[in-house]
Protein backbone atom coordinates (compact mmCIF):
# COMPACT_ATOMS: atom_id res chain seq x y z
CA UNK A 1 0.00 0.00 0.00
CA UNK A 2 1.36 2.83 -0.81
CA UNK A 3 1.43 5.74 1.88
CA UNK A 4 0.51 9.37 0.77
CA UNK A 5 2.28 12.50 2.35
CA UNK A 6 0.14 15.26 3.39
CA UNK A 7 1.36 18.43 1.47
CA UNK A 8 1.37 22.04 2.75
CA UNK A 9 -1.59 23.76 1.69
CA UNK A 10 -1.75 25.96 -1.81
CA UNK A 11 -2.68 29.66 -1.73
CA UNK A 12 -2.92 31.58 -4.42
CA UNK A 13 0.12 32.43 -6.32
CA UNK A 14 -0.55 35.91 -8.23
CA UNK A 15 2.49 35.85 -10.70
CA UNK A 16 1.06 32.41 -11.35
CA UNK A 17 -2.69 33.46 -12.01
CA UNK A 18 -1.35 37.11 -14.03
CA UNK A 19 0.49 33.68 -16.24
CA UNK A 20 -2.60 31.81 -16.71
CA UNK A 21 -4.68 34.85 -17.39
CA UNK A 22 -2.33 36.13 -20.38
CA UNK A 23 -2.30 32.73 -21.90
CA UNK A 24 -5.90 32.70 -21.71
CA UNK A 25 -6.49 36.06 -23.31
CA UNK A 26 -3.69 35.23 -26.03
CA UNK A 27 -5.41 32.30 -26.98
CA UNK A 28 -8.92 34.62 -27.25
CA UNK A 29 -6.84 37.35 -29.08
CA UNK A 30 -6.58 36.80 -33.03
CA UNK A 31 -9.05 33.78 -32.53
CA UNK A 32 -12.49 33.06 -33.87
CA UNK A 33 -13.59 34.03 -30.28
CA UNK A 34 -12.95 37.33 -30.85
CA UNK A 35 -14.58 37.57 -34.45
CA UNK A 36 -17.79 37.40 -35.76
CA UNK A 37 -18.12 35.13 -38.69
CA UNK A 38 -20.36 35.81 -41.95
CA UNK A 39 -21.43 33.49 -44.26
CA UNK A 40 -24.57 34.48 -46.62
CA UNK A 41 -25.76 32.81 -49.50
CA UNK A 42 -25.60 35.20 -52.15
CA UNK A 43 -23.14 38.73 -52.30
CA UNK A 44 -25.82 41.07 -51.99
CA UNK A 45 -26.43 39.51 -48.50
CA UNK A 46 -22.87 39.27 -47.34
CA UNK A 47 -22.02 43.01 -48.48
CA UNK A 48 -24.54 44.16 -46.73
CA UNK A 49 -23.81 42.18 -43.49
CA UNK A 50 -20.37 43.24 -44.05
CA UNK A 51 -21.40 46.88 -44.59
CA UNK A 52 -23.94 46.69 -41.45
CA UNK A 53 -21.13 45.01 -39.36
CA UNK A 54 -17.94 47.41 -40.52
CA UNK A 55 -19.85 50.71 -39.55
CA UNK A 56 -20.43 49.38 -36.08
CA UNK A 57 -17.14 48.88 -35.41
CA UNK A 58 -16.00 45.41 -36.86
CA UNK A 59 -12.53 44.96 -39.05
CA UNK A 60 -11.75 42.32 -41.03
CA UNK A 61 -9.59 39.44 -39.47
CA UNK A 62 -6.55 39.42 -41.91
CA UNK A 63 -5.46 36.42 -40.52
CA UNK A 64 -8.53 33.77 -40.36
CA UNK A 65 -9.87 32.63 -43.73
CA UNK A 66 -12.31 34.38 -46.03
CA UNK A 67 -13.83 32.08 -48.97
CA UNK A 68 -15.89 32.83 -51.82
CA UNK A 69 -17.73 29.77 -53.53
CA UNK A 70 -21.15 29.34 -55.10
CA UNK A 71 -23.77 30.05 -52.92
CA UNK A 72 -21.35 30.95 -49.53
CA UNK A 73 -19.76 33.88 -48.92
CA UNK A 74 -17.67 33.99 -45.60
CA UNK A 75 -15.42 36.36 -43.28
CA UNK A 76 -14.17 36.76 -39.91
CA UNK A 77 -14.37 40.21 -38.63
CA UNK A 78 -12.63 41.32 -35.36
CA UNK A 79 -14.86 42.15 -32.70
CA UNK A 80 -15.08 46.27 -31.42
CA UNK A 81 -12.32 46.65 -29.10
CA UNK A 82 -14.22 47.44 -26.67
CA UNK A 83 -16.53 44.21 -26.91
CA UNK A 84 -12.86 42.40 -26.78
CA UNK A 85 -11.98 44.48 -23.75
CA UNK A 86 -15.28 42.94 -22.00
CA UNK A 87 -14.26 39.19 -23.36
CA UNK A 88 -10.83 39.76 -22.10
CA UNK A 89 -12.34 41.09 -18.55
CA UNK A 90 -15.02 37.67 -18.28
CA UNK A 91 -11.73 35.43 -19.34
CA UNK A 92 -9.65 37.15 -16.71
CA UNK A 93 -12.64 36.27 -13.81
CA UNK A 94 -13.02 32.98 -15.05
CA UNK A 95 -9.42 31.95 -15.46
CA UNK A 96 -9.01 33.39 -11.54
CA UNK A 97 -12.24 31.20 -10.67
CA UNK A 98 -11.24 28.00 -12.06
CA UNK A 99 -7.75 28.59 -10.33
CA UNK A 100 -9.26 29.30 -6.93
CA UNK A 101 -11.26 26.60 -6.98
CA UNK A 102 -8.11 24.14 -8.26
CA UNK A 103 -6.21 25.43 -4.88
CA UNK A 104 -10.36 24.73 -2.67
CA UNK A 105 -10.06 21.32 -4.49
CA UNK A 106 -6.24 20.83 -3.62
CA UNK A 107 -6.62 21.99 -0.12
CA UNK A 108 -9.63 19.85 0.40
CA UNK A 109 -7.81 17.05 -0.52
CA UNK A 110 -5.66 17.79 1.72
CA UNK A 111 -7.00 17.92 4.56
CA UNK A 112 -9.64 14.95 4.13
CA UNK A 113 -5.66 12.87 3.76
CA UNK A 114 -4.70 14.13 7.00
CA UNK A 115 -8.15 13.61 8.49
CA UNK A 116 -8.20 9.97 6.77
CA UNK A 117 -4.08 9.71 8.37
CA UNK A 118 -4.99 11.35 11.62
CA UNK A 119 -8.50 8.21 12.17
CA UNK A 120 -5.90 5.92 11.53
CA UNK A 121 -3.20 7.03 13.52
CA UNK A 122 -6.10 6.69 16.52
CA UNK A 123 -7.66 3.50 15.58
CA UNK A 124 -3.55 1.94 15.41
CA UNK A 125 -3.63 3.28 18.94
CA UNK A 126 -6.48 1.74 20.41
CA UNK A 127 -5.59 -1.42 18.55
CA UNK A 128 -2.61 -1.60 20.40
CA UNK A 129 -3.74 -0.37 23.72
CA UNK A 130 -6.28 -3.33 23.12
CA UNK A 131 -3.76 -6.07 22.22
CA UNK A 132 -1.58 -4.72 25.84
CA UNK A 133 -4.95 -4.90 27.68
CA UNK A 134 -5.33 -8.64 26.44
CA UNK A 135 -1.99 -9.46 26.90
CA UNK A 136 -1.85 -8.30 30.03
CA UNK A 137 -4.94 -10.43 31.03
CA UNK A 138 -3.22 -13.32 29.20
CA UNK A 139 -0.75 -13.00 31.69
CA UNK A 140 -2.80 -12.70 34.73
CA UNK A 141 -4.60 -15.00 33.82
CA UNK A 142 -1.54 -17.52 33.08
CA UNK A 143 -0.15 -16.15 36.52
CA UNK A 144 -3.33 -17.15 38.52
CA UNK A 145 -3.47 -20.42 36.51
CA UNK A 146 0.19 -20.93 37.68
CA UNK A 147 -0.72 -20.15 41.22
CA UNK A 148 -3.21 -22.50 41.13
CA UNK A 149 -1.45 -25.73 39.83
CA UNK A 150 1.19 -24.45 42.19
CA UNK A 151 -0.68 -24.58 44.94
CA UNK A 152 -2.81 -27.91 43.99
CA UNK A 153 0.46 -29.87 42.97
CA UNK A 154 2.36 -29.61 46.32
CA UNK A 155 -0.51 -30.43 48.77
């Protein structure tokens, strides 16, 4: 069986969470997350869209694909930066969440091991306090029976 060391508990590390929240928003940044895709059936449609979306703040994505076929038009436009400031904001509070609740899961780990160790620990000791109890009357009881067959045997 292998025996499991209790480990000091985890607190929150903030050069570790500032870490986890840039990756986060670097993955969102540049990403269909923070674009809005088009696709329409016919141009008309899709220039319009486009049109509709570009004067309220969207740019095309330069990066992510644009097609043009037969019946689909598509584009990724970048999000107002603004409306990628509030992504960015809900990643940041969810990226802190999840990692709070990593270091509650951790810690409560934790301590139900040291509880589990600690039960153990008490039912090894009144084991053992049994087993010297009943040794103990084992030998009593072999003294007495001793005393007896000494005392029958010489009469």
């Amino acid at each position: 069986m292998k025996t499991e060391h209790v480990q000091q508990p985890k607190f929150i590390n903030q050069e570790e969470l500032t870490a986890r929240i840039e990756k986060a928003q670097e993955r969102y940044t540049g990403s269909p997350s923070s674009c809005i895709r088009v696709n329409e059936g016919i141009l008309p449609l899709y220039t319009k869209k486009v049109i509709e979306l570009v004067s309220g703040g969207y740019t095309f994505n330069e990066v992510l694909p644009c097609s043009a076929n037969p019946g689909s038009y598509t584009a990724y436009l970048n999000k107002p930066e603004s409306e990628q400031q509030e992504e960015l904001a809900a990643i940041a509070v969810e990226v802190e969440e999840q990692y709070k609740a990593e270091i509650d899961d951790y810690n409560k780990q934790q301590q139900e091991l040291l509880a589990e160790q600690l039960y153990q620990q008490q039912v090894a000791k009144e084991r053992k306090a049994q087993e010297e109890k009943e040794r103990k009357a084992r030998a009593a009881a072999a003294a007495e029976a001793a005393e007896y067959f000494a005392s029958i045997t010489t009469n």
